[in-house]
Each structure stands twice: as structure tokens, then as C-alpha cells.
N, C-alpha and C. Protein backbone atom coordinates (compact mmCIF):
# COMPACT_ATOMS: atom_id res chain seq x y z
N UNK A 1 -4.12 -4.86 -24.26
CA UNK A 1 -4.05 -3.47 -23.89
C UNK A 1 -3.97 -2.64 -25.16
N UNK A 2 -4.67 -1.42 -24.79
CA UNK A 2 -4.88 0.03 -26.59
C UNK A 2 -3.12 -0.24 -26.26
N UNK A 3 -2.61 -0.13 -27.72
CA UNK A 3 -1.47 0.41 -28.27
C UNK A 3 -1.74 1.26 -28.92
N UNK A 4 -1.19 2.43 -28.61
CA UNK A 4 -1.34 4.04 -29.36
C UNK A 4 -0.05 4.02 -30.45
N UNK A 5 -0.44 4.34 -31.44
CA UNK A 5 0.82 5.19 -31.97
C UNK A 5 1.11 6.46 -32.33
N UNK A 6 2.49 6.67 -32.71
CA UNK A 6 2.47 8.03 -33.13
C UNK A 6 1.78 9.29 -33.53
N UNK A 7 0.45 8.68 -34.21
CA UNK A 7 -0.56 9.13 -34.93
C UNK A 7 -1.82 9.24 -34.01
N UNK A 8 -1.58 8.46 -33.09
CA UNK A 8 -3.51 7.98 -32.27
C UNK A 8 -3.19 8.98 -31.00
N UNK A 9 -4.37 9.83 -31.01
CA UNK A 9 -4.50 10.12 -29.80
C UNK A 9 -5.01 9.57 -28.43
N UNK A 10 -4.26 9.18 -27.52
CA UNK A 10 -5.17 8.48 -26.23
C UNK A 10 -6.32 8.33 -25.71
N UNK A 11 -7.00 7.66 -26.28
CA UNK A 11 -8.72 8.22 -25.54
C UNK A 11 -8.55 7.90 -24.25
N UNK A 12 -9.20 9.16 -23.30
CA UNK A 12 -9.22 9.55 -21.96
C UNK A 12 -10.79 8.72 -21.71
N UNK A 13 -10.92 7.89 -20.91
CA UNK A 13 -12.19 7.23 -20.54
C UNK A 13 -12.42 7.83 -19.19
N UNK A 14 -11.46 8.51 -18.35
CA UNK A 14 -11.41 8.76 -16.85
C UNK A 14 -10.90 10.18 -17.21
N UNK A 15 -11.30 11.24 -16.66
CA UNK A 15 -10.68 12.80 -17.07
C UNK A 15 -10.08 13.04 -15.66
N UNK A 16 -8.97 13.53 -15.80
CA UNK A 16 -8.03 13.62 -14.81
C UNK A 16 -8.70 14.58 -12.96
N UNK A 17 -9.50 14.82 -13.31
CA UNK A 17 -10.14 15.39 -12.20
C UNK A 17 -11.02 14.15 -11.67
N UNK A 18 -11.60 13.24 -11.91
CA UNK A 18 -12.62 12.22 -11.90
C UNK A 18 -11.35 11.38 -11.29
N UNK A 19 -10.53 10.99 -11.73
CA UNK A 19 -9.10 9.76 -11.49
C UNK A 19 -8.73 10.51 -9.73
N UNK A 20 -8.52 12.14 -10.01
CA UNK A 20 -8.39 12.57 -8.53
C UNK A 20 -9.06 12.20 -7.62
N UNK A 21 -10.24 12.06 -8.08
CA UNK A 21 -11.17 12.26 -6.73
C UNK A 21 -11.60 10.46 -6.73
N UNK A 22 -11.29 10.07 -7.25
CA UNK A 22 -11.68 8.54 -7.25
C UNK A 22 -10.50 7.87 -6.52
N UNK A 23 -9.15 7.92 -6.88
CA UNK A 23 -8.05 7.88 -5.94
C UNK A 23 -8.24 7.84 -4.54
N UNK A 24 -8.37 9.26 -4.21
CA UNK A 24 -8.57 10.04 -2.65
C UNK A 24 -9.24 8.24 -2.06
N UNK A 25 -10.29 7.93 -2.76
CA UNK A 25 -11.40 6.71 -2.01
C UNK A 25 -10.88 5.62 -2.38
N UNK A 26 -10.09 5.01 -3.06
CA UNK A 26 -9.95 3.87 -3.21
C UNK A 26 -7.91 3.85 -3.69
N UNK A 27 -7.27 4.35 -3.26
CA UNK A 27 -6.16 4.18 -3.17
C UNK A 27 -5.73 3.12 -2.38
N UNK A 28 -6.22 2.51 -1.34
CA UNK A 28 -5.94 1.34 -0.25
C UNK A 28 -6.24 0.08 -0.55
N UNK A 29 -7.06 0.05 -2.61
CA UNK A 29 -7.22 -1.11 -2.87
C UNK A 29 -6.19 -1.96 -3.34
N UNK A 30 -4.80 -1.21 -3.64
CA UNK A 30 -3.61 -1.44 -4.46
C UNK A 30 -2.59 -1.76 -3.26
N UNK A 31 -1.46 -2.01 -4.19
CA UNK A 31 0.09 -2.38 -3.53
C UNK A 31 0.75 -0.60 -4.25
N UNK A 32 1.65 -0.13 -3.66
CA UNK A 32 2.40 0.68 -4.13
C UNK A 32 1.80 1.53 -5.52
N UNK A 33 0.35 1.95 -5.52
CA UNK A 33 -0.30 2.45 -6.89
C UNK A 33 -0.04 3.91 -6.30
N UNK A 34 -0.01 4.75 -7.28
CA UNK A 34 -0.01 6.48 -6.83
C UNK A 34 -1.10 7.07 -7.82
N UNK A 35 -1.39 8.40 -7.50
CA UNK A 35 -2.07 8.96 -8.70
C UNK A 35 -2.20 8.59 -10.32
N UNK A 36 -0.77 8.97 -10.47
CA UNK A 36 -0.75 8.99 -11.76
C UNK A 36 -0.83 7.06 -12.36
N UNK A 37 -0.54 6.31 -11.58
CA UNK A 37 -0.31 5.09 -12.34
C UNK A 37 -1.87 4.42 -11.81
N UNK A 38 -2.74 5.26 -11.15
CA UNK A 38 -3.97 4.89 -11.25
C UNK A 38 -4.82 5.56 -12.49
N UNK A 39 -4.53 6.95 -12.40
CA UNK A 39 -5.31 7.21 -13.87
C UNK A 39 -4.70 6.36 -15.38
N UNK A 40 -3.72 5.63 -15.17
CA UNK A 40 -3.13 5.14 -15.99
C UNK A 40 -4.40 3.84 -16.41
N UNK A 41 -4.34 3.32 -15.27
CA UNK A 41 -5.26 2.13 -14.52
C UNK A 41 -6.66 2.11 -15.70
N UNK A 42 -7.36 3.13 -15.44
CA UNK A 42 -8.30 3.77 -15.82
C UNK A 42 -8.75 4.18 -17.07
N UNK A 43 -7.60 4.38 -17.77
CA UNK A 43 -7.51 5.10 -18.95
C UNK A 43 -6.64 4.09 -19.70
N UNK A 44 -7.01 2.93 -19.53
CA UNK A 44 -6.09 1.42 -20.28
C UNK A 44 -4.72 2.08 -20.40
N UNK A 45 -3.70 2.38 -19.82
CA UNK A 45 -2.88 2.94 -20.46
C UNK A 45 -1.76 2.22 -19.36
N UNK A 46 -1.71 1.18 -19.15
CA UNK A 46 -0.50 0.05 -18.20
C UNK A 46 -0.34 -1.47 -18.31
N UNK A 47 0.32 -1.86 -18.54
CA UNK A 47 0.26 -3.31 -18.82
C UNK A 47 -0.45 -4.24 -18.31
N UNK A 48 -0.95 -5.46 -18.92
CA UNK A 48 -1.43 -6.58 -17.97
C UNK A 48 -0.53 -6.92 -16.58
N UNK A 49 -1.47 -7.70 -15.56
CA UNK A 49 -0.47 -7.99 -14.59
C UNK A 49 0.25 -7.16 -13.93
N UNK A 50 -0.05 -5.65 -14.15
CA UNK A 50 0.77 -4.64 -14.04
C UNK A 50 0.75 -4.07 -12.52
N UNK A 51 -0.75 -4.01 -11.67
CA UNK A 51 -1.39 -3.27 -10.55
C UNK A 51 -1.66 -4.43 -9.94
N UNK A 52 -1.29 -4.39 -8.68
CA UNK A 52 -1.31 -5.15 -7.48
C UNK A 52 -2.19 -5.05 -6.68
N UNK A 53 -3.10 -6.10 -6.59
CA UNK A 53 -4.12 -5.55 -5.00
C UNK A 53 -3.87 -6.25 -4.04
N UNK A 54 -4.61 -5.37 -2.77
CA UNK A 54 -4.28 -5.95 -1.75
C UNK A 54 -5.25 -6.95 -1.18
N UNK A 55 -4.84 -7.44 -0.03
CA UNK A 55 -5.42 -8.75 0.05
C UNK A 55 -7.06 -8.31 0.45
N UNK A 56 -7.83 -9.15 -0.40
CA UNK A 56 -9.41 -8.62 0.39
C UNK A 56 -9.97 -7.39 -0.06
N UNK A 57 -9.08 -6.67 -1.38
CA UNK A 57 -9.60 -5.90 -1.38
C UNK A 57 -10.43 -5.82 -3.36
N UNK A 58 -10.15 -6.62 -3.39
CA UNK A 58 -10.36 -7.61 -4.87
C UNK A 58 -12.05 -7.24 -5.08
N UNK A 59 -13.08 -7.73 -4.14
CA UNK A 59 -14.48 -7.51 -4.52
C UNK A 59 -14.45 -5.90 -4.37
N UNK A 60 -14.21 -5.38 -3.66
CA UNK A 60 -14.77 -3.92 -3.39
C UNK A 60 -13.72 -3.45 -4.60
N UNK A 61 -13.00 -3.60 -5.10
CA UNK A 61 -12.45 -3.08 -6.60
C UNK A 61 -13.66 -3.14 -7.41
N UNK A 62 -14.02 -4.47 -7.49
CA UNK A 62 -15.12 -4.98 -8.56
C UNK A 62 -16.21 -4.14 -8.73
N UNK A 63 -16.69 -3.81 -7.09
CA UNK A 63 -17.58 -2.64 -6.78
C UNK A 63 -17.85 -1.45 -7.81
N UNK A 64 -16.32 -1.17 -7.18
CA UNK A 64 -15.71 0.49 -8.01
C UNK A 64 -16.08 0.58 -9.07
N UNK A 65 -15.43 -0.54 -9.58
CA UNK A 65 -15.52 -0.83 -11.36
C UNK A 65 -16.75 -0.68 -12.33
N UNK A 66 -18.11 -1.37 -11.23
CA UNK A 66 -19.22 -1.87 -12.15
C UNK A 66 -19.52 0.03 -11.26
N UNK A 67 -19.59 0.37 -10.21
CA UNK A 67 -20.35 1.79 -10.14
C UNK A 67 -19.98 2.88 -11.30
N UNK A 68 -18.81 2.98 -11.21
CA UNK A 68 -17.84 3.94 -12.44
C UNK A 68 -17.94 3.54 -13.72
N UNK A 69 -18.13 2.55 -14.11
CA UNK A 69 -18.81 2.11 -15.58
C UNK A 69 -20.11 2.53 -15.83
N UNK A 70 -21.12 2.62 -14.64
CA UNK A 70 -22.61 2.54 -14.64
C UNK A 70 -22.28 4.57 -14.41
N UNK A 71 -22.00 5.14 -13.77
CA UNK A 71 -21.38 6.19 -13.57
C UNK A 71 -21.40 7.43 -15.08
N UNK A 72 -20.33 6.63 -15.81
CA UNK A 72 -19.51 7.28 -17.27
C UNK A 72 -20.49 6.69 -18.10
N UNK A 73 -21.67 5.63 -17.94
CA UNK A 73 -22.63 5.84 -19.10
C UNK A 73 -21.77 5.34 -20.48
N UNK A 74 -20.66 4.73 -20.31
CA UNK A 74 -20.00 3.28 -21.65
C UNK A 74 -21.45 3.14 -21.96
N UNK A 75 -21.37 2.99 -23.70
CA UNK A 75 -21.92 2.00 -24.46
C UNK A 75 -21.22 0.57 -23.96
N UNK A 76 -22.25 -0.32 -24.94
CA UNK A 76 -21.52 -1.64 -23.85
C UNK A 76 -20.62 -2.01 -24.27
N UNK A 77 -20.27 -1.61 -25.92
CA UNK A 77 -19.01 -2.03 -26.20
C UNK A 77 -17.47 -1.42 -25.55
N UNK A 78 -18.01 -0.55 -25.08
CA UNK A 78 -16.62 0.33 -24.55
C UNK A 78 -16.79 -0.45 -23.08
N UNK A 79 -17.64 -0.25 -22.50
CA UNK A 79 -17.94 -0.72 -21.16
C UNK A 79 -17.02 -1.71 -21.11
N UNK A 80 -17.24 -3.37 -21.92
CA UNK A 80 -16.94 -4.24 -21.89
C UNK A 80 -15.50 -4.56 -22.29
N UNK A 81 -14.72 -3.51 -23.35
CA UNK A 81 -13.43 -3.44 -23.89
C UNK A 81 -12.99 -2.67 -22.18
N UNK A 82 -13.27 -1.72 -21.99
CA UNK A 82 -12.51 -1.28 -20.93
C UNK A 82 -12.76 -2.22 -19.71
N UNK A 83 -13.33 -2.45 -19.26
CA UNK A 83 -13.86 -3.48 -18.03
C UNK A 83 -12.95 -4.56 -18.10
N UNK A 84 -12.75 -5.62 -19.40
CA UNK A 84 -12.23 -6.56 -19.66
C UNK A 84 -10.35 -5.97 -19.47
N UNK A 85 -10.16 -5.06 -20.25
CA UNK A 85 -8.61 -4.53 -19.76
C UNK A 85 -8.26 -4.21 -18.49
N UNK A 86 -8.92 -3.32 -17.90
CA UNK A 86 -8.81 -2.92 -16.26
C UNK A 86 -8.94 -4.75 -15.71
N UNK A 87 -9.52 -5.69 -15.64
CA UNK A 87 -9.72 -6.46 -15.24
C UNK A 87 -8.16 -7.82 -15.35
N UNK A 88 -7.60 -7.58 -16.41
CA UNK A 88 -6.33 -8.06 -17.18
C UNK A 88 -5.25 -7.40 -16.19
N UNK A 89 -5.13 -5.82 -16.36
CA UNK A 89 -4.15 -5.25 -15.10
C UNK A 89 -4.35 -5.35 -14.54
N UNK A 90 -5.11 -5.62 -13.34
CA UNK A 90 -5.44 -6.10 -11.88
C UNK A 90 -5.61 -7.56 -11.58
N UNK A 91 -5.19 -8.54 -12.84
CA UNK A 91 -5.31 -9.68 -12.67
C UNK A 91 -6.59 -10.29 -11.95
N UNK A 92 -7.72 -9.96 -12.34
CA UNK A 92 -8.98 -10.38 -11.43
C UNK A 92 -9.44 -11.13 -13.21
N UNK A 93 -9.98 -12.20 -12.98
CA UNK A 93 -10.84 -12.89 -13.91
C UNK A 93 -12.31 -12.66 -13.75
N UNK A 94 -12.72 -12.61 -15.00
CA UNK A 94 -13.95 -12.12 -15.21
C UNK A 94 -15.46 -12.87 -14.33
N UNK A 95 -15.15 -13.93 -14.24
CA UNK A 95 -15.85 -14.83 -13.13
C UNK A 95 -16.15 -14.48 -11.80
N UNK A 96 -14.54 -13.74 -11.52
CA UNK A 96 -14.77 -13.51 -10.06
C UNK A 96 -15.51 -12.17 -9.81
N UNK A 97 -15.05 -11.29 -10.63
CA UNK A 97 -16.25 -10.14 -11.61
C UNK A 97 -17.36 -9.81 -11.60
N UNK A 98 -17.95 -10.75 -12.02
CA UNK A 98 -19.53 -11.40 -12.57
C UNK A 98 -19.89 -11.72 -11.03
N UNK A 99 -18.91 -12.18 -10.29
CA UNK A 99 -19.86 -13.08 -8.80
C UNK A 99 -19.63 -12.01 -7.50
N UNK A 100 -18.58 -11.06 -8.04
CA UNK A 100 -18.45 -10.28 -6.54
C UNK A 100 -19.04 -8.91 -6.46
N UNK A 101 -19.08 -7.89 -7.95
CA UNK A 101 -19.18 -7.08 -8.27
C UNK A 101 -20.25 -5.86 -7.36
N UNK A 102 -21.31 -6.66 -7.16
CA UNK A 102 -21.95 -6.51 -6.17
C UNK A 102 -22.23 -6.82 -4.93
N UNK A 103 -20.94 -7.15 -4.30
CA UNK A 103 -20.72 -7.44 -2.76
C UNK A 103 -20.82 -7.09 -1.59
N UNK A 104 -20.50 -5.55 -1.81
CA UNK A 104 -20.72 -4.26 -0.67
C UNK A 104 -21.64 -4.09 -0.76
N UNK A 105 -22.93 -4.22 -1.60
CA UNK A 105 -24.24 -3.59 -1.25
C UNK A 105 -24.92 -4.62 -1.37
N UNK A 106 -24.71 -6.23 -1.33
CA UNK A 106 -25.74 -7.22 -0.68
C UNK A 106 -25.83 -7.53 0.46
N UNK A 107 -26.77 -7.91 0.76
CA UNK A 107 -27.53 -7.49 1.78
C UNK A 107 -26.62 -8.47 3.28
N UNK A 108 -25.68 -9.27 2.85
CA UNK A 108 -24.99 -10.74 3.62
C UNK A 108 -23.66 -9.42 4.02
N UNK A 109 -23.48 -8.53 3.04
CA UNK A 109 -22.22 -7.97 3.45
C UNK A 109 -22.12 -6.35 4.08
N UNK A 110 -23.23 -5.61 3.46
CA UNK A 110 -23.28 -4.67 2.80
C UNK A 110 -23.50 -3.87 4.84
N UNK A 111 -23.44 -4.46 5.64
CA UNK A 111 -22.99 -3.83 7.34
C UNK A 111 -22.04 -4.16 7.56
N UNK A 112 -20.92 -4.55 6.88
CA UNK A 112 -19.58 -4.48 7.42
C UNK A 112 -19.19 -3.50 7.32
N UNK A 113 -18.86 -2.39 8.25
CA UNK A 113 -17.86 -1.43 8.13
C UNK A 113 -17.42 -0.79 7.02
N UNK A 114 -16.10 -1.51 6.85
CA UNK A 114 -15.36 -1.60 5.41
C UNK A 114 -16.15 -1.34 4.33
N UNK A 115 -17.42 -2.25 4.09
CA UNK A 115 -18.14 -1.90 3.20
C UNK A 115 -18.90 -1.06 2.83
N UNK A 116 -19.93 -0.63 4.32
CA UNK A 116 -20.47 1.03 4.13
C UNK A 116 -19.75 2.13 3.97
N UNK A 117 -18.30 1.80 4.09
CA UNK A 117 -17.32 3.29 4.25
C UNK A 117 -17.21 3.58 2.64
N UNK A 118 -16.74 2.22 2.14
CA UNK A 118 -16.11 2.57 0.72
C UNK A 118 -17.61 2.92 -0.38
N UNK A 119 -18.60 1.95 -0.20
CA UNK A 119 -19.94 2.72 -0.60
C UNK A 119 -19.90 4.22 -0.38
N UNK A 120 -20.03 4.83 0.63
CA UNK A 120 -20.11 6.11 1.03
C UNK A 120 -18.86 7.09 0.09
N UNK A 121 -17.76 6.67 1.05
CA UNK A 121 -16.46 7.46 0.12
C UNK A 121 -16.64 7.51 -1.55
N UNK A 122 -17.07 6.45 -2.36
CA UNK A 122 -17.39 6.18 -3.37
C UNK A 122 -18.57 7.55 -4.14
N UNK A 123 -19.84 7.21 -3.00
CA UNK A 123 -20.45 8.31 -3.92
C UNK A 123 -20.27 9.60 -3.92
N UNK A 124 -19.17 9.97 -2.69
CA UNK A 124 -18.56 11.39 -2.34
C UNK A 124 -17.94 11.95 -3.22
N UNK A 125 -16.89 10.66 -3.53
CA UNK A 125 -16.21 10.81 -4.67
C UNK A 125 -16.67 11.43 -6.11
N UNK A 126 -17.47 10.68 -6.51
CA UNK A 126 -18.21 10.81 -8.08
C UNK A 126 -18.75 12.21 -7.45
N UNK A 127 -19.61 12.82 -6.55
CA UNK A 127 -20.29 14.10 -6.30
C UNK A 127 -19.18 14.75 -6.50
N UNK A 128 -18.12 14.82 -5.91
CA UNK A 128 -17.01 15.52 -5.90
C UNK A 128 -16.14 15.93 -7.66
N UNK A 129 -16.19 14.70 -8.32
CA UNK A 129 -16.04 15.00 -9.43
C UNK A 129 -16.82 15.59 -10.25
N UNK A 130 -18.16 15.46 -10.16
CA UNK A 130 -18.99 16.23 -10.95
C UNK A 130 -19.14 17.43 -10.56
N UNK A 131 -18.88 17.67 -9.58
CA UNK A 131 -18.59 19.35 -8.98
C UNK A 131 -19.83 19.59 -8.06
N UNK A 132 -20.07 18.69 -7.49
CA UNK A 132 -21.98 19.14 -6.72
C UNK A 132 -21.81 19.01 -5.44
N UNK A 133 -20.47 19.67 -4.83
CA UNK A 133 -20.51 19.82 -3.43
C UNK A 133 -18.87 20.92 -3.65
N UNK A 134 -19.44 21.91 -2.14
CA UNK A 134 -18.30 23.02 -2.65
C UNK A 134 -17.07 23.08 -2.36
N UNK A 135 -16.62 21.82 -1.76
CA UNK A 135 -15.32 21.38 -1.09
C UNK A 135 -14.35 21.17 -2.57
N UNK A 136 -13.60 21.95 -2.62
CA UNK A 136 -12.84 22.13 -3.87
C UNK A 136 -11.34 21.77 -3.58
N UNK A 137 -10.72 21.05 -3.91
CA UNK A 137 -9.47 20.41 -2.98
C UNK A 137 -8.16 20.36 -4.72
């Protein structure tokens, strides 16, 4: 995990309006996570082992992860430094990563319910952060 010091300013990878509206959709993937200790999430800024998920909800994280990376436009080195940390606090190994990431939108899964909702909520979300719908909350 970034250790900041005295001197370093935090680089923000998630801007606190983007963490809002990403929340709102995927808050139900965690144990006891709130706002703020999700932008934490986001913005490497919480320990390994730190964020709890809930059961089953492990691939459609993975989802989140690879859309919002593909999303914020990371070079790959940031991509991959942040991806690899978020992946450390949520205790998910990179394997399972690599094999689930795209789960909700193959084609074996991607009519379950569950899965078209959080797809959907997902791209509401990102519209919502970029400001391209007039629902202002």
C-alpha cells in the first residue's frame, strides 16, 4: 500500500464526486464499507485485508474494477499498481481477477438479473459522474 508522508501529497485516482456516484451502485459488494472508507478503497488509501466482501459478490467487484480502470484511462503502469492494491484490500488474488473480471457481460451469465442490474447501475453511475444526465443528487 502508497505510504504518504509528511511531504507527499495523496494522489486522488478516484475524485470524490466519481467515489459518490460509484458507491450509490456498488455499496452491496462489501461487509460494513461506507462512503468514505470506499473512496479510501479507491484511492489506495486502506490497508491490505482491510474491506470485506460479501459472499458472491467477488466477480461483479472484478467487473467494477476492470470497467473503472478502462473508464479513468490508467496508463498501464498505474492501472496495474492500483488494480494490484485494490485487489490486496479486498483480498481477491489476481487469478481470480484475470478469470472473472468479465463475468457479468459473458454471454453464460450476463441474463442473470443481478448481473444486468449492476451492468446498468454501473454505467448510470460513470454518466452520472461525468455530469451527462441532469439528475444532480
Amino acid at each position: 500500500m502508497m505510504v504518504v508522508n509528511s511531504t507527499t501529497k495523496p494522489i486522488v485516482y478516484v475524485s470524490t464526486l466519481w467515489c459518490y456516484h460509484l458507491y450509490q451502485c456498488c455499496q452491496y459488494f462489501f461487509e460494513d464499507v461506507d462512503e468514505i472508507e470506499f473512496a479510501n478503497l479507491l484511492n489506495l488509501r486502506c490497508a491490505e485485508n482491510s474491506i470485506f466482501m460479501r459472499s458472491k459478490e467477488k466477480y461483479r467487484f472484478c467487473y467494477f474494477l476492470h470497467v473503472l480502470a478502462e473508464e479513468k484511462r490508467f496508463t498501464k503502469s498505474i492501472r496495474d499498481f492500483w488494480l494490484t492494491e485494490i485487489l490486496k484490500a479486498t483480498s481477491i488474488k489476481q487469478n481470480y481477477y484475470k478469470s472473472h473480471y468479465s463475468d457479468p457481460i459473458r454471454n453464460d451469465f450476463a441474463d442473470l438479473r443481478d448481473n444486468k442490474i449492476i451492468v446498468s447501475e454501473l454505467a448510470e453511475a460513470i454518466s452520472k459522474a461525468r455530469g451527462k444526465t441532469s439528475n444532480h443528487t
